[in-house]
PDB file of N, CA and C in Angstrom:
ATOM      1  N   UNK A   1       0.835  -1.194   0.000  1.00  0.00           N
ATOM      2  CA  UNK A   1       0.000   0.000   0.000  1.00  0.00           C
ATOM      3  C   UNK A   1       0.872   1.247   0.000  1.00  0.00           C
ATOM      4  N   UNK A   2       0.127   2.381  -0.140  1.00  0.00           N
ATOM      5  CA  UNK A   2       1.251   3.808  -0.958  1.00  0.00           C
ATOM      6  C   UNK A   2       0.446   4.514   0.710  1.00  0.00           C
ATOM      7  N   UNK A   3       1.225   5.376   1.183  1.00  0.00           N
ATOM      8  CA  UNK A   3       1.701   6.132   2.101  1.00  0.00           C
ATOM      9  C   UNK A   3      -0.157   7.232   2.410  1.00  0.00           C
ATOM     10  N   UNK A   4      -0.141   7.502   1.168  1.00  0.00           N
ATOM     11  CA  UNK A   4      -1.140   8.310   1.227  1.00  0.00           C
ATOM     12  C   UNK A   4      -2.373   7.608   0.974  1.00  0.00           C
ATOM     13  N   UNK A   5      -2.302   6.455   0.627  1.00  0.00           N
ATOM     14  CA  UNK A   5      -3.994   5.464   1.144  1.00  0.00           C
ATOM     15  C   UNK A   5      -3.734   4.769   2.469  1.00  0.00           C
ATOM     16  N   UNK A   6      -2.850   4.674   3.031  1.00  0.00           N
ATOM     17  CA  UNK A   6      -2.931   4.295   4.322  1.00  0.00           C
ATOM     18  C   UNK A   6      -3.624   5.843   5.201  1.00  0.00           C
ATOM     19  N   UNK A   7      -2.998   6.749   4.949  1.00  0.00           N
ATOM     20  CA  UNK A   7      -3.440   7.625   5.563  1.00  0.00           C
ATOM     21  C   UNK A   7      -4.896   8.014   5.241  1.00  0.00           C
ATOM     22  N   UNK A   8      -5.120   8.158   4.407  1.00  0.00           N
ATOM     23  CA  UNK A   8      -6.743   8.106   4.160  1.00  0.00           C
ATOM     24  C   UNK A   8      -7.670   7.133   4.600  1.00  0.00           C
ATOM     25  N   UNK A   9      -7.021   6.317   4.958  1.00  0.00           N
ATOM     26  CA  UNK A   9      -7.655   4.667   5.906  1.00  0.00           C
ATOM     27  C   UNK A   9      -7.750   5.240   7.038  1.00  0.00           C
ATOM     28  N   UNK A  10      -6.704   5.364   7.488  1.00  0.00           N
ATOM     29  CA  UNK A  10      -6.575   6.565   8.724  1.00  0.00           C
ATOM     30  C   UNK A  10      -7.428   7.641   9.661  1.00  0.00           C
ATOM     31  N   UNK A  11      -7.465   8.150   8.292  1.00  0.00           N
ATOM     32  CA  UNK A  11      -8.536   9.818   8.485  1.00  0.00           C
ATOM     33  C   UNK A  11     -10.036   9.040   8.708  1.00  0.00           C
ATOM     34  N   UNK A  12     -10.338   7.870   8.398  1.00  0.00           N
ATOM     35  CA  UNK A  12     -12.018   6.666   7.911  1.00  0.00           C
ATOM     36  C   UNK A  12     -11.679   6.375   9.622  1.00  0.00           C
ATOM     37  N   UNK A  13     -10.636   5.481  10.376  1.00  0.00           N
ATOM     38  CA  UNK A  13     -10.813   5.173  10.858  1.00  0.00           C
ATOM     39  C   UNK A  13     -11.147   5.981  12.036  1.00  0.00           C
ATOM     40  N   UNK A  14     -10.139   7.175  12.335  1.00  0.00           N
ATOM     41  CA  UNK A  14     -10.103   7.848  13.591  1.00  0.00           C
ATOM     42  C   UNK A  14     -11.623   8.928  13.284  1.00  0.00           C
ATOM     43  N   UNK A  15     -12.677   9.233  12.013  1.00  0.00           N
ATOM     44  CA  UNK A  15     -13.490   9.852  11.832  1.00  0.00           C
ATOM     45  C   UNK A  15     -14.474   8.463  12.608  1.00  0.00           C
ATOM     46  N   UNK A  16     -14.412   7.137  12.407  1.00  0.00           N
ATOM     47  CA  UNK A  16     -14.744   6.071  12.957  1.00  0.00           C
ATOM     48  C   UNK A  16     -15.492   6.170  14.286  1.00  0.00           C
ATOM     49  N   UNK A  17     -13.844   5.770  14.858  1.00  0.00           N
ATOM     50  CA  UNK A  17     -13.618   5.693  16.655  1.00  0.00           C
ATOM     51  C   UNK A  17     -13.736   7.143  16.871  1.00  0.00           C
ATOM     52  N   UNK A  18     -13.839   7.998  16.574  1.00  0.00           N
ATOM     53  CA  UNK A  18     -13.373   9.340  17.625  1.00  0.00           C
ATOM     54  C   UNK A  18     -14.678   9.919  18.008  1.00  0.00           C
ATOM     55  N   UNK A  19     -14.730  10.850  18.446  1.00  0.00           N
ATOM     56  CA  UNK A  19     -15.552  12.042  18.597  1.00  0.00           C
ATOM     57  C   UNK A  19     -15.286  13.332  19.180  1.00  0.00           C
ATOM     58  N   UNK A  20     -16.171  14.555  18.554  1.00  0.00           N
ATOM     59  CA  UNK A  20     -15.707  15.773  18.495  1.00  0.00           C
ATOM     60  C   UNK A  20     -15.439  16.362  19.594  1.00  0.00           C
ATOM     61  N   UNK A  21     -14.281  17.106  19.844  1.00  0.00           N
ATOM     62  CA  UNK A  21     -13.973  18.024  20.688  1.00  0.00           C
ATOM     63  C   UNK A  21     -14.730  19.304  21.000  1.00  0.00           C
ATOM     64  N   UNK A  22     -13.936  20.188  21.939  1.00  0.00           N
ATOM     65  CA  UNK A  22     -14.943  21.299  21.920  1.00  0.00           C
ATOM     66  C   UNK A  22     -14.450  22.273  20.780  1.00  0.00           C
ATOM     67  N   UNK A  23     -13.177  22.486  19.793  1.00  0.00           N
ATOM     68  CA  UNK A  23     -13.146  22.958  18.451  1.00  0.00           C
ATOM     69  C   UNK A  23     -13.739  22.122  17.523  1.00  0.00           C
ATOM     70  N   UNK A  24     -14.572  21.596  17.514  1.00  0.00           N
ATOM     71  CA  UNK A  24     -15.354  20.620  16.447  1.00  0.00           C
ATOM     72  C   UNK A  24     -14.368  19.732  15.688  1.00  0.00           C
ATOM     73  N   UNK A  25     -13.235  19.025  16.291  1.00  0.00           N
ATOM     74  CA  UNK A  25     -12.223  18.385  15.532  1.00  0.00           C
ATOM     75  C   UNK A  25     -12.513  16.595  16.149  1.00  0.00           C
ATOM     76  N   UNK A  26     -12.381  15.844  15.407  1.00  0.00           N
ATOM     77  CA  UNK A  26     -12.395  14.764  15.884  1.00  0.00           C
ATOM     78  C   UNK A  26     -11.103  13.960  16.590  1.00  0.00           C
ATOM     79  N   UNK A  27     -11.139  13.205  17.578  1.00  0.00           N
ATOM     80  CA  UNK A  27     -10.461  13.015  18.281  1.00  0.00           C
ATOM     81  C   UNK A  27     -10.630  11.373  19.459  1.00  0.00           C
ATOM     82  N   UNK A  28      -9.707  10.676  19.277  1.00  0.00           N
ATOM     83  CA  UNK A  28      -9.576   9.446  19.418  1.00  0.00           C
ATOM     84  C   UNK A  28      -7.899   9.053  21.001  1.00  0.00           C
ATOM     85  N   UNK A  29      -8.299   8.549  21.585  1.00  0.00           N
ATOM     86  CA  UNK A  29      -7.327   8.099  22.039  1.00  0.00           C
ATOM     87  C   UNK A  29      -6.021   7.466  20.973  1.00  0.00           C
ATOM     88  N   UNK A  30      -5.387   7.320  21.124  1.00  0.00           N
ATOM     89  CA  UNK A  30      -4.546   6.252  21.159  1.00  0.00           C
ATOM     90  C   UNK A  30      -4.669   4.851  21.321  1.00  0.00           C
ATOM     91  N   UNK A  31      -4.807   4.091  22.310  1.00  0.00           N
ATOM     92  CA  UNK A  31      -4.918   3.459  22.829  1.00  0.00           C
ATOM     93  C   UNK A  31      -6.440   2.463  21.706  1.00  0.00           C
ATOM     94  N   UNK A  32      -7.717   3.795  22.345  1.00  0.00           N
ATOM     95  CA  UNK A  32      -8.840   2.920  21.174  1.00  0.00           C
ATOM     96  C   UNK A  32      -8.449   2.775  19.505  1.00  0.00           C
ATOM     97  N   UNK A  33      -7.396   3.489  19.245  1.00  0.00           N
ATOM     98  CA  UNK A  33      -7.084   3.055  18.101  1.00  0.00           C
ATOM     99  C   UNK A  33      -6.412   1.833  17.615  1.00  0.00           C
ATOM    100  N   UNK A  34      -5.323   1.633  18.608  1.00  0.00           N
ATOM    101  CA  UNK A  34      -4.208  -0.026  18.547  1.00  0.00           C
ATOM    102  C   UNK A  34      -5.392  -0.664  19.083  1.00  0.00           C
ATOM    103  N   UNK A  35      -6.238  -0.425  20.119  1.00  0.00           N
ATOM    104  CA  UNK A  35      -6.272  -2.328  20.346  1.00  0.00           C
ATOM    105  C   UNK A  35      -7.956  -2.635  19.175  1.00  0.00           C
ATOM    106  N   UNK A  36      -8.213  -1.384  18.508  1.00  0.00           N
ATOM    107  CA  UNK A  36      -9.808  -1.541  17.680  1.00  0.00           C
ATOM    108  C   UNK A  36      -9.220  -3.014  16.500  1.00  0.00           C
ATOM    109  N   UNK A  37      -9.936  -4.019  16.632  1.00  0.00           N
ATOM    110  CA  UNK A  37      -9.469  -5.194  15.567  1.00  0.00           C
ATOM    111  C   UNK A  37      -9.469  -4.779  14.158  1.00  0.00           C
ATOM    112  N   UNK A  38     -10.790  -3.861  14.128  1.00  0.00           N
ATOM    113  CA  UNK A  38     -10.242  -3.410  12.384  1.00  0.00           C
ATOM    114  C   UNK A  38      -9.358  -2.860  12.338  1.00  0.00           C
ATOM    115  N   UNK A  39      -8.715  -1.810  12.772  1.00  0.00           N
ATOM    116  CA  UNK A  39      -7.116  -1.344  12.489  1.00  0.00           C
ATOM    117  C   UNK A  39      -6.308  -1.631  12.908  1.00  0.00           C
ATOM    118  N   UNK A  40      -6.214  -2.998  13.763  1.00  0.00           N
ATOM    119  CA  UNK A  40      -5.393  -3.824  13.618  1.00  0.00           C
ATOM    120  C   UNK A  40      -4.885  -4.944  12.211  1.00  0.00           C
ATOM    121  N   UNK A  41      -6.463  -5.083  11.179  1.00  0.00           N
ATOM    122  CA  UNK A  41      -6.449  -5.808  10.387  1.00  0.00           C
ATOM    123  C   UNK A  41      -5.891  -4.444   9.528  1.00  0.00           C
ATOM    124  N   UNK A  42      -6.561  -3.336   9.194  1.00  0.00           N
ATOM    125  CA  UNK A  42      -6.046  -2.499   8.159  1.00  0.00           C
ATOM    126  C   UNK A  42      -4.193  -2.254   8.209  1.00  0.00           C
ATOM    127  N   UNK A  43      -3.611  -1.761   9.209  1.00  0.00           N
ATOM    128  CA  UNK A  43      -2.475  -1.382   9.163  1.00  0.00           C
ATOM    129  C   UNK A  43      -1.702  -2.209   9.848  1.00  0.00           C
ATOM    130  N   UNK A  44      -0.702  -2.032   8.876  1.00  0.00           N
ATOM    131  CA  UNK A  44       0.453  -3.467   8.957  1.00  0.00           C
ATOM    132  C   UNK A  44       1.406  -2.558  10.190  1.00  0.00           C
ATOM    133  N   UNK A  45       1.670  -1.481  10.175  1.00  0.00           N
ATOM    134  CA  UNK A  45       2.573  -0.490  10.888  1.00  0.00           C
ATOM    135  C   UNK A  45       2.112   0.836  11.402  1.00  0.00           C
ATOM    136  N   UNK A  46       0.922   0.493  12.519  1.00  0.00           N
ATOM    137  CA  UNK A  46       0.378   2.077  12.606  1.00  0.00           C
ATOM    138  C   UNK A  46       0.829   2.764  13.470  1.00  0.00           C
ATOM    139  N   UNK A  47       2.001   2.983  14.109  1.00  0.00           N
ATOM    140  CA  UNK A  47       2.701   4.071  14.622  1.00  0.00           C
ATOM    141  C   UNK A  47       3.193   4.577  13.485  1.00  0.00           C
ATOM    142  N   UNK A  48       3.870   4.233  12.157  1.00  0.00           N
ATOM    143  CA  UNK A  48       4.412   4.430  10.939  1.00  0.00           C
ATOM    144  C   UNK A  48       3.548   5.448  10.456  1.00  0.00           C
ATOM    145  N   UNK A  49       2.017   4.936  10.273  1.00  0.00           N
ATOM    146  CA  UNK A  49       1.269   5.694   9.674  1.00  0.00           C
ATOM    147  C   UNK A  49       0.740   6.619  10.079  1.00  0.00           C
ATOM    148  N   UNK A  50       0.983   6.830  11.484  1.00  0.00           N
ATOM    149  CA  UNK A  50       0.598   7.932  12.296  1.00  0.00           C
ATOM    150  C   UNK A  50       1.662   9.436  12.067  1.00  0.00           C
ATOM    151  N   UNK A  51       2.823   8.712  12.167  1.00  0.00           N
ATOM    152  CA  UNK A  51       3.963   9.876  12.080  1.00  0.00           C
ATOM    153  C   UNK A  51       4.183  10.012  10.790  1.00  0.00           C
ATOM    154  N   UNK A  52       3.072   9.512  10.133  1.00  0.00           N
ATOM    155  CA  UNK A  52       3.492  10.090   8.590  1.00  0.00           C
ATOM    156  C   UNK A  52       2.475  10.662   8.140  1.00  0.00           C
ATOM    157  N   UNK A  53       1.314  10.933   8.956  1.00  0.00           N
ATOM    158  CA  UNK A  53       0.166  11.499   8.890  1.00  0.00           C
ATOM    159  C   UNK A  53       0.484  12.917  10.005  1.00  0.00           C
ATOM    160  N   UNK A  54       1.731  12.725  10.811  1.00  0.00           N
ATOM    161  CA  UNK A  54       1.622  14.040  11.367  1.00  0.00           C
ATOM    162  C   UNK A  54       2.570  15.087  10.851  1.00  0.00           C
ATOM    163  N   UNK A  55       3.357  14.479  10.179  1.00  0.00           N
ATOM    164  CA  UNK A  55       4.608  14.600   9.315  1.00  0.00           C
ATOM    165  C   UNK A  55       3.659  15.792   8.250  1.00  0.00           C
ATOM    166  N   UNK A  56       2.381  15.449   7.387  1.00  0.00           N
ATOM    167  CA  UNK A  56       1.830  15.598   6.628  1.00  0.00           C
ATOM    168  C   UNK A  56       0.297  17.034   6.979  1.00  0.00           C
ATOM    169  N   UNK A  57       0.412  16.879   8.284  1.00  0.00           N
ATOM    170  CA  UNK A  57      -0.110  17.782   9.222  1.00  0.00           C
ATOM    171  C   UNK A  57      -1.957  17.268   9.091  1.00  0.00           C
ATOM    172  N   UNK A  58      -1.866  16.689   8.929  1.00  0.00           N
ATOM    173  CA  UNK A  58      -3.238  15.821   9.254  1.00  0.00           C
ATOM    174  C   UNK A  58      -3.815  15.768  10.221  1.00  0.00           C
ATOM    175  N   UNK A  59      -3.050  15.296  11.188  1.00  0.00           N
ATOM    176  CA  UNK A  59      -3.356  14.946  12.704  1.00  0.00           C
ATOM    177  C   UNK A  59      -2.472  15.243  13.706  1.00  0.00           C
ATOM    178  N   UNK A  60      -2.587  15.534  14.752  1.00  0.00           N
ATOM    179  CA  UNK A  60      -1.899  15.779  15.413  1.00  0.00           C
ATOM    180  C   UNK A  60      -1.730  15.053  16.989  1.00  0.00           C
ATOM    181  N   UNK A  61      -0.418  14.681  17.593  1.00  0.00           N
ATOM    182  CA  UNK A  61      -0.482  14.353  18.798  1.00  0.00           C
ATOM    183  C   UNK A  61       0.683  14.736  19.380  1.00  0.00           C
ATOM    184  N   UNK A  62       0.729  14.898  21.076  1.00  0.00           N
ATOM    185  CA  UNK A  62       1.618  14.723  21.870  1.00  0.00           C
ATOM    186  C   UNK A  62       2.999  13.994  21.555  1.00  0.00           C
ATOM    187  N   UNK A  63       4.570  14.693  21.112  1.00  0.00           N
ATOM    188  CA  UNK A  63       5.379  13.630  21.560  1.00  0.00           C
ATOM    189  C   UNK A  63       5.330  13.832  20.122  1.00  0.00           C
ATOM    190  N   UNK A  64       6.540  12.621  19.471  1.00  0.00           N
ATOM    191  CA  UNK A  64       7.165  12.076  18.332  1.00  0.00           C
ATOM    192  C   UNK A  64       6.399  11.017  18.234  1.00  0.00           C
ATOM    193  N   UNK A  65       6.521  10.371  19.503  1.00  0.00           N
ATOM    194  CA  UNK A  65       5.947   8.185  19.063  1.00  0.00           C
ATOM    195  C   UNK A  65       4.863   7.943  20.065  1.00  0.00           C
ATOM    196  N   UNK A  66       4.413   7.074  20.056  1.00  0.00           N
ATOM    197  CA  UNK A  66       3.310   6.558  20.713  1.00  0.00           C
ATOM    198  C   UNK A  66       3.731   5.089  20.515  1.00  0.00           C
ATOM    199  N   UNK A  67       3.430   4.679  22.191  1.00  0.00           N
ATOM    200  CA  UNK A  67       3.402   3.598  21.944  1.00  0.00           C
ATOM    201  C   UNK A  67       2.541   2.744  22.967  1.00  0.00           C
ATOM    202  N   UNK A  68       2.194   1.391  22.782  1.00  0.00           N
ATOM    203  CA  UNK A  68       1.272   0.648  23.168  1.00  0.00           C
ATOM    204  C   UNK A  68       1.290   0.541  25.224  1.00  0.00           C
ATOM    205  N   UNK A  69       0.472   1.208  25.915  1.00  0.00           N
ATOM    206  CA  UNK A  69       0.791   0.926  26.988  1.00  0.00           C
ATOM    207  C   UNK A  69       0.718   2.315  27.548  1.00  0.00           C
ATOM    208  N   UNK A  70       2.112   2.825  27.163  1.00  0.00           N
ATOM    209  CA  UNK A  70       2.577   4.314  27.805  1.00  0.00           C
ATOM    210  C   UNK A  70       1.652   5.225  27.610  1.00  0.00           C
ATOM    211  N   UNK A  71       1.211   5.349  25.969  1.00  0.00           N
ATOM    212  CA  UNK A  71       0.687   5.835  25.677  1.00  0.00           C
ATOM    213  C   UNK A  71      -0.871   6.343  25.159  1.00  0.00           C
ATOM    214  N   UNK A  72      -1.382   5.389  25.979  1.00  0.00           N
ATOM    215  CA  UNK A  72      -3.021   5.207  25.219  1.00  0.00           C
ATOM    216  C   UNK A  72      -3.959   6.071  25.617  1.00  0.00           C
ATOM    217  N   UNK A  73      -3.726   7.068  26.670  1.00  0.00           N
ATOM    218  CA  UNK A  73      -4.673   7.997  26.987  1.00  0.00           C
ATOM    219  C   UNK A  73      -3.647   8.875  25.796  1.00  0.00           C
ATOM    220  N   UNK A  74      -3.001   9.673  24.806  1.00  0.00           N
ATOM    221  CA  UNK A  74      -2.868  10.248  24.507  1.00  0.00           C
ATOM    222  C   UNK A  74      -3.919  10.420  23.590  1.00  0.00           C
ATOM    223  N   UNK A  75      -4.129  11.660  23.216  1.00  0.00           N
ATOM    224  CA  UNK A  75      -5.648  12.638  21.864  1.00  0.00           C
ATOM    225  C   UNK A  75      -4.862  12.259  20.718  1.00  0.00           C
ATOM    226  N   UNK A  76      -5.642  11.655  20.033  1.00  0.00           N
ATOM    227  CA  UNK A  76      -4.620  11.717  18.119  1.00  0.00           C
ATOM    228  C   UNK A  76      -5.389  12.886  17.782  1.00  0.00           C
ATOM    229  N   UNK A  77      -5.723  14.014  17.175  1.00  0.00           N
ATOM    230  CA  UNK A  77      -6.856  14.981  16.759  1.00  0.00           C
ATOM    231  C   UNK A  77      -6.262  14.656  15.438  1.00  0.00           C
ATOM    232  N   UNK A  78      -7.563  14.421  14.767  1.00  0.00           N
ATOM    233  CA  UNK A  78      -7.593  14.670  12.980  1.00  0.00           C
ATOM    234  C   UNK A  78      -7.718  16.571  13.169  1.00  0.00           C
ATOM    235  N   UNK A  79      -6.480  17.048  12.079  1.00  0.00           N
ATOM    236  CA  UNK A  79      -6.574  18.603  11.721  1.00  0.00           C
ATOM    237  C   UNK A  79      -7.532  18.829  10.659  1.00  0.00           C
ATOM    238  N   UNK A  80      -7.920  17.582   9.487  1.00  0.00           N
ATOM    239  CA  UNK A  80      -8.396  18.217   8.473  1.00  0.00           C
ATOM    240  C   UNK A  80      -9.547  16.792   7.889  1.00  0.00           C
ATOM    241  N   UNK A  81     -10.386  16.834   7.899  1.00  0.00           N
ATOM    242  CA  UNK A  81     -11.776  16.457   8.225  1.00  0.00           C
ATOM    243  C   UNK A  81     -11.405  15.763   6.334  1.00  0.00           C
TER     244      UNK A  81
END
């Protein structure tokens, strides 16, 4: 898969799991994102696809990495709907 359909899988899933903040942005843990089974089945590498979605200014979170455990109360916020 190419960089920018993972991320658009991405933007489906966390529009999915999340819900809106008080700036009307959608917004997902962490955490409900790794352990949800469909995006476990969709993404082969989703810390990868995360920092390449923030890289891209899509979404935004706390920190460089996220990872399973430490990090699951962290906000992923989608920037652009």
């Amino acid at each position: 898969m190419n960089v920018a359909h993972e991320i658009d899988l991405l933007v489906q899933e966390i529009q999915r799991l999340g819900s809106k903040n008080d700036l009307g942005q959608t917004t997902v843990k962490f955490g409900v994102l790794f352990s949800d089974d469909r995006c476990a089945n969709i993404f082969e590498a989703l810390v990868g696809t995360l920092r390449a979605a923030k890289r891209k200014k899509i979404i935004s979170f706390e920190g460089e990495l996220l990872l399973q455990g430490v990090h699951d109360q962290v906000d992923v916020v989608l920037l652009q709907e």
